[in-house]
C-alpha atoms as a PDB file:
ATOM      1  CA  UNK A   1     -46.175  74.835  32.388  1.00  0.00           C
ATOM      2  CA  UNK A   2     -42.911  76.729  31.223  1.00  0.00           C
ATOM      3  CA  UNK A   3     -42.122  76.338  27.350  1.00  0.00           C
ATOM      4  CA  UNK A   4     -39.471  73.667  27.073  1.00  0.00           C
ATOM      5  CA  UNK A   5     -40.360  71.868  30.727  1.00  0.00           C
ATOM      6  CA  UNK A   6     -42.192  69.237  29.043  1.00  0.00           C
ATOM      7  CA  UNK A   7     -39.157  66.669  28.915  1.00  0.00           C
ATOM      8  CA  UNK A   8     -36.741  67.691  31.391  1.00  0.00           C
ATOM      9  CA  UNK A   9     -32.782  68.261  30.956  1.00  0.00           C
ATOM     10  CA  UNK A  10     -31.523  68.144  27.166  1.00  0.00           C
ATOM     11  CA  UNK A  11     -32.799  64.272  26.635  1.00  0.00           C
ATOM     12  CA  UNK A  12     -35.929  65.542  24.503  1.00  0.00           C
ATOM     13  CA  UNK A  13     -33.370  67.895  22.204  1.00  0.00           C
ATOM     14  CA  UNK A  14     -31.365  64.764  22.237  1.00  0.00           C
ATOM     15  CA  UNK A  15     -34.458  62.731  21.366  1.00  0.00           C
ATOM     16  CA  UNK A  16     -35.396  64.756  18.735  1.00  0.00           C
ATOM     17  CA  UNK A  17     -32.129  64.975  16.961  1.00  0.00           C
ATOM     18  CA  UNK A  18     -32.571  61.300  16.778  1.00  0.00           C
ATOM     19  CA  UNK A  19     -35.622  60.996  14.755  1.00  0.00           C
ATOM     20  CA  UNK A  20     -34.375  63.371  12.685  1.00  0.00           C
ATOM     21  CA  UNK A  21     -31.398  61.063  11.852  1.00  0.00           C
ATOM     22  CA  UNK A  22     -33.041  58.596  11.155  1.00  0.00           C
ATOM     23  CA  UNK A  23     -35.682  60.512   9.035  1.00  0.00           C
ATOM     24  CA  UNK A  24     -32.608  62.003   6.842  1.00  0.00           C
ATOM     25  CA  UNK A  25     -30.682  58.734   6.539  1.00  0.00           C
ATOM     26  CA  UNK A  26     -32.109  57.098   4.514  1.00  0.00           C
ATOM     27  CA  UNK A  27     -32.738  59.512   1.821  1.00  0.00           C
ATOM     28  CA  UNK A  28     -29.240  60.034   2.455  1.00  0.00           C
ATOM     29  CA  UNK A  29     -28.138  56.619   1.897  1.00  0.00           C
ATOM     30  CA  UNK A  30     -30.738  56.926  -1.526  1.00  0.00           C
ATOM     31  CA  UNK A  31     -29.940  60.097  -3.058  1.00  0.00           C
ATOM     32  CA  UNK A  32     -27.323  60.094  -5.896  1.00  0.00           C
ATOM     33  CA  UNK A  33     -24.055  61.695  -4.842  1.00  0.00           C
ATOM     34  CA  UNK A  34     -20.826  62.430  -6.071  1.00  0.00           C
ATOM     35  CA  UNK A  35     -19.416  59.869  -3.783  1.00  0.00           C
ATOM     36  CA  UNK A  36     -21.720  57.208  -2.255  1.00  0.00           C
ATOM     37  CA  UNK A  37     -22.663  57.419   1.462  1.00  0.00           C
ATOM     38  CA  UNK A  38     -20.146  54.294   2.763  1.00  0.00           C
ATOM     39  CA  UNK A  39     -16.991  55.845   1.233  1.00  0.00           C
ATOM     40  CA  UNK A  40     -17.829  59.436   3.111  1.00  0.00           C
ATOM     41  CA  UNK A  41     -18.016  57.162   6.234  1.00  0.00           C
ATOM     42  CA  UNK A  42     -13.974  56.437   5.560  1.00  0.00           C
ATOM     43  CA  UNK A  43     -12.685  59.509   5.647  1.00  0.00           C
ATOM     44  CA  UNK A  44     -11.952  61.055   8.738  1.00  0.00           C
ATOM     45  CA  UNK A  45     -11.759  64.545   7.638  1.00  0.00           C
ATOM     46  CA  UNK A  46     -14.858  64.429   6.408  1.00  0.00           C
ATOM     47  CA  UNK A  47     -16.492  62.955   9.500  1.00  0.00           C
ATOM     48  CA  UNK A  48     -15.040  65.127  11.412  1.00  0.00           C
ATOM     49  CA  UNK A  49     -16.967  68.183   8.950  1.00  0.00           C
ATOM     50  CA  UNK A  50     -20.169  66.395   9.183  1.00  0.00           C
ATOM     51  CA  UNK A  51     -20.069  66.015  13.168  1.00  0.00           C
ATOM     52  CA  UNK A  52     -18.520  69.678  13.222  1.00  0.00           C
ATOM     53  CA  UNK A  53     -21.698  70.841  11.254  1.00  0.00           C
ATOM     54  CA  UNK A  54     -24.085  69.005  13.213  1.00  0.00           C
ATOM     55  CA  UNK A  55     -22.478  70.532  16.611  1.00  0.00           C
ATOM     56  CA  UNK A  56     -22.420  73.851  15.771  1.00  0.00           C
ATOM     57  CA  UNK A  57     -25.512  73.970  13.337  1.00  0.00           C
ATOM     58  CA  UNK A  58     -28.040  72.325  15.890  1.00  0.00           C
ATOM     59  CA  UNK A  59     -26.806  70.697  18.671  1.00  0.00           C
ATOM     60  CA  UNK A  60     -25.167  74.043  20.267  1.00  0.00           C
ATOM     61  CA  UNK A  61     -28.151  76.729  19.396  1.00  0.00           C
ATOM     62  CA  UNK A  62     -31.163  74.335  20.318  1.00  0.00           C
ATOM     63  CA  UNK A  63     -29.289  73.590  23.424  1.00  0.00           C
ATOM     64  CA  UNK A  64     -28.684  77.789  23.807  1.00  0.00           C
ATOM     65  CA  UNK A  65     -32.538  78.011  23.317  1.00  0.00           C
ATOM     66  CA  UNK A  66     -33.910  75.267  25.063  1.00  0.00           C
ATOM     67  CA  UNK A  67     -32.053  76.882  27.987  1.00  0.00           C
ATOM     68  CA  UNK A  68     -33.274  80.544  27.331  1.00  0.00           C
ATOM     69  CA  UNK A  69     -36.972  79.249  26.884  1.00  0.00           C
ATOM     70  CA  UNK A  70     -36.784  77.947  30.679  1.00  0.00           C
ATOM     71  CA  UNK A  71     -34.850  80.557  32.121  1.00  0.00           C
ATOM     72  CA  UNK A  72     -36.327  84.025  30.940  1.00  0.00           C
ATOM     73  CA  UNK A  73     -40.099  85.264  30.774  1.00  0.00           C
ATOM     74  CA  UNK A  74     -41.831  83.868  27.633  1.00  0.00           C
ATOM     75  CA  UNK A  75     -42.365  87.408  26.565  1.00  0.00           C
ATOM     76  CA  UNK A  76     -38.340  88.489  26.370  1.00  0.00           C
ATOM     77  CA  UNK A  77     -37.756  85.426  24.620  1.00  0.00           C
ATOM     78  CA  UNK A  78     -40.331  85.218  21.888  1.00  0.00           C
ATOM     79  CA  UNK A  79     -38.795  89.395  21.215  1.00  0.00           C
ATOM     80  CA  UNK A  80     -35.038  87.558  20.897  1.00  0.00           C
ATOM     81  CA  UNK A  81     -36.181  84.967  18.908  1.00  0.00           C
ATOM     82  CA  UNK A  82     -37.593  87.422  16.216  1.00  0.00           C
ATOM     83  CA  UNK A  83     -34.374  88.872  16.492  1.00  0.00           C
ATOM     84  CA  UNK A  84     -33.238  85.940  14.980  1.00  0.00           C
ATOM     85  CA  UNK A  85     -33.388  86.532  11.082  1.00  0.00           C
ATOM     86  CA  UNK A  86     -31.561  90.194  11.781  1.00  0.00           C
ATOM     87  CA  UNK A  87     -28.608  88.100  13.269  1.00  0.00           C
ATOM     88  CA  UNK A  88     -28.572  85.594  10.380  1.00  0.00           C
ATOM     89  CA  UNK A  89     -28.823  88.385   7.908  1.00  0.00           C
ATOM     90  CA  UNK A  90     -25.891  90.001   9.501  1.00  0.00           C
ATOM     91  CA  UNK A  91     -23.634  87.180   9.917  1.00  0.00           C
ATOM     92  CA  UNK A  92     -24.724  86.067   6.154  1.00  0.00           C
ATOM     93  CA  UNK A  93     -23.265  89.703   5.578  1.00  0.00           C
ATOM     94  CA  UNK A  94     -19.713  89.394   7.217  1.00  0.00           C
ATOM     95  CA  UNK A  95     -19.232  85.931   7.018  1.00  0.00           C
ATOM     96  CA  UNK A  96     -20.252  85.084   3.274  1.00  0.00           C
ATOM     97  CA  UNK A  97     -20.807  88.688   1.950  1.00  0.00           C
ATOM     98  CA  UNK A  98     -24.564  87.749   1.475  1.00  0.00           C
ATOM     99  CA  UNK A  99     -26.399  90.888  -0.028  1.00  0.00           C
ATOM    100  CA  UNK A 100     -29.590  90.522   1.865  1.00  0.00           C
ATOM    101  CA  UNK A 101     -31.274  93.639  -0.261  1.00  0.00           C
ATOM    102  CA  UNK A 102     -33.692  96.621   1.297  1.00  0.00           C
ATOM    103  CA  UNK A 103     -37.066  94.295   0.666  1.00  0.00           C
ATOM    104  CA  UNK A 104     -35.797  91.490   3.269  1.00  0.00           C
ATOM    105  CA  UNK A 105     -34.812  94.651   5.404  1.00  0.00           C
ATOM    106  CA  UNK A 106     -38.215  95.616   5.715  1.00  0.00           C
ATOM    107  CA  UNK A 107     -39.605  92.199   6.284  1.00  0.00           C
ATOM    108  CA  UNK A 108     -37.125  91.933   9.068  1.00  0.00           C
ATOM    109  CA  UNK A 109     -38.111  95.649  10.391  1.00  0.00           C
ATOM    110  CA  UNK A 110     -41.400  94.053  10.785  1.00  0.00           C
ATOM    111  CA  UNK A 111     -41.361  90.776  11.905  1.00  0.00           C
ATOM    112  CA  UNK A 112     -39.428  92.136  14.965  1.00  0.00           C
ATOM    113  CA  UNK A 113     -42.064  95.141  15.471  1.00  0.00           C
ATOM    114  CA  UNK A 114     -44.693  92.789  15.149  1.00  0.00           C
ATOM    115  CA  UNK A 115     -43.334  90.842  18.084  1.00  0.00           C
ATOM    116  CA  UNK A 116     -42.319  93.507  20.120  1.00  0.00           C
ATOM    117  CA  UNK A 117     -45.732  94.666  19.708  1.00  0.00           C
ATOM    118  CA  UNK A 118     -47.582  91.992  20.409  1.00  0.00           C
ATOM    119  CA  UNK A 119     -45.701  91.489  23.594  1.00  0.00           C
ATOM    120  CA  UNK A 120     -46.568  94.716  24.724  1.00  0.00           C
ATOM    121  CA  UNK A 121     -50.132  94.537  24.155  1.00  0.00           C
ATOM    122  CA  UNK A 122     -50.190  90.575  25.745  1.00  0.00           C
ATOM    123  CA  UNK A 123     -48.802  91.859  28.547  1.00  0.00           C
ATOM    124  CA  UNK A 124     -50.823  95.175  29.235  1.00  0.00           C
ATOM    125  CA  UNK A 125     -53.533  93.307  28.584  1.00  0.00           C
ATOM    126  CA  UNK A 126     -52.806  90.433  30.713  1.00  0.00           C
ATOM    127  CA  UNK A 127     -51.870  92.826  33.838  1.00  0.00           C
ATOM    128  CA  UNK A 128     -55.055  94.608  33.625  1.00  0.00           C
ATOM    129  CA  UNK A 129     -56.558  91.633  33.108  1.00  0.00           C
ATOM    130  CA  UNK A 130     -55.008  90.449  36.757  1.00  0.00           C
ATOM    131  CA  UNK A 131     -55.640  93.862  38.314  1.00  0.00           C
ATOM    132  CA  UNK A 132     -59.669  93.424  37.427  1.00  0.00           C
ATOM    133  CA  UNK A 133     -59.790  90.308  38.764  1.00  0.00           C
ATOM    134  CA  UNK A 134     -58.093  91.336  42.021  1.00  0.00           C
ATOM    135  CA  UNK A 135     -55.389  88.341  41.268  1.00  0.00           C
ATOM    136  CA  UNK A 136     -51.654  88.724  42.345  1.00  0.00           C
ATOM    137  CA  UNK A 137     -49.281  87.700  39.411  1.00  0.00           C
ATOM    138  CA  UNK A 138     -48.004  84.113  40.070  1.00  0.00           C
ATOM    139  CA  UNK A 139     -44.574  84.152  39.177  1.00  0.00           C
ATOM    140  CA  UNK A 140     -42.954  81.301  37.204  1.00  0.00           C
ATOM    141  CA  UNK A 141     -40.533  78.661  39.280  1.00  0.00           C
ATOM    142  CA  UNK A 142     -37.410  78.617  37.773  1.00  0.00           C
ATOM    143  CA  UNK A 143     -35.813  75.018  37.134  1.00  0.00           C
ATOM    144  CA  UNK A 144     -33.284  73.669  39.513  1.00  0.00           C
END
């Protein structure tokens, strides 16, 4: 079975933000603030931040991913998904003028070589693998 074809359509993102929420709340509702939970409730503004965040910080890129982890080979996506910190690192950069410094450069370096290596020698191996057994590669439905 496909990564991410366990629960179909978005409902087990949607699920999963849930629990979340209601994992978080509570501490929320706990937690000293500057201003207590009920009076950020009141102001629009700030709702409006808060459901802004939650789009754009979860909702959108789990969505993005979900989709990309059923529609491409698990292979190109695990290699984009270690691509991940390089982007973050970069947008940290030009969006907040993060230093990210040459050490986290070189952990970066390698985290994506390690992937990209690892999918090259999973799949070499796996093709021989096929070839020896006199097997034809099954492809992968896509979902409708």
């Amino acid at each position: 079975m496909p990564g991410g074809a366990l629960v179909p359509g978005a409902s087990g993102l949607a699920v999963a933000m849930l629990v979340g929420a209601a994992f978080i709340a509570p501490a929320a509702a706990v937690v000293p603030a500057p201003q207590p939970l009920w009076n950020a409730a009141q102001d629009p503004v700030l709702l409006l931040m808060i459901f802004g965040t939650a789009m754009f910080a979860s909702v959108i890129p789990y969505s993005a991913e979900l989709m990309a982890l059923r529609n491409l080979p698990q292979q190109v996506f695990s290699v984009l998904m270690s691509m991940e910190p390089a982007i973050a690192a970069i947008a940290g950069w030009a969006l907040l003028n993060q230093e990210t410094g040459p050490i986290r450069w070189v952990a970066i370096c390698l985290l994506m070589t390690a992937s990209v290596g690892i999918t090259l020698t999973t799949a070499q191996s796996g093709s021989s693998k096929q070839q020896d057994e006199g097997e034809e590669p099954v492809p992968v439905p896509l979902p409708e």
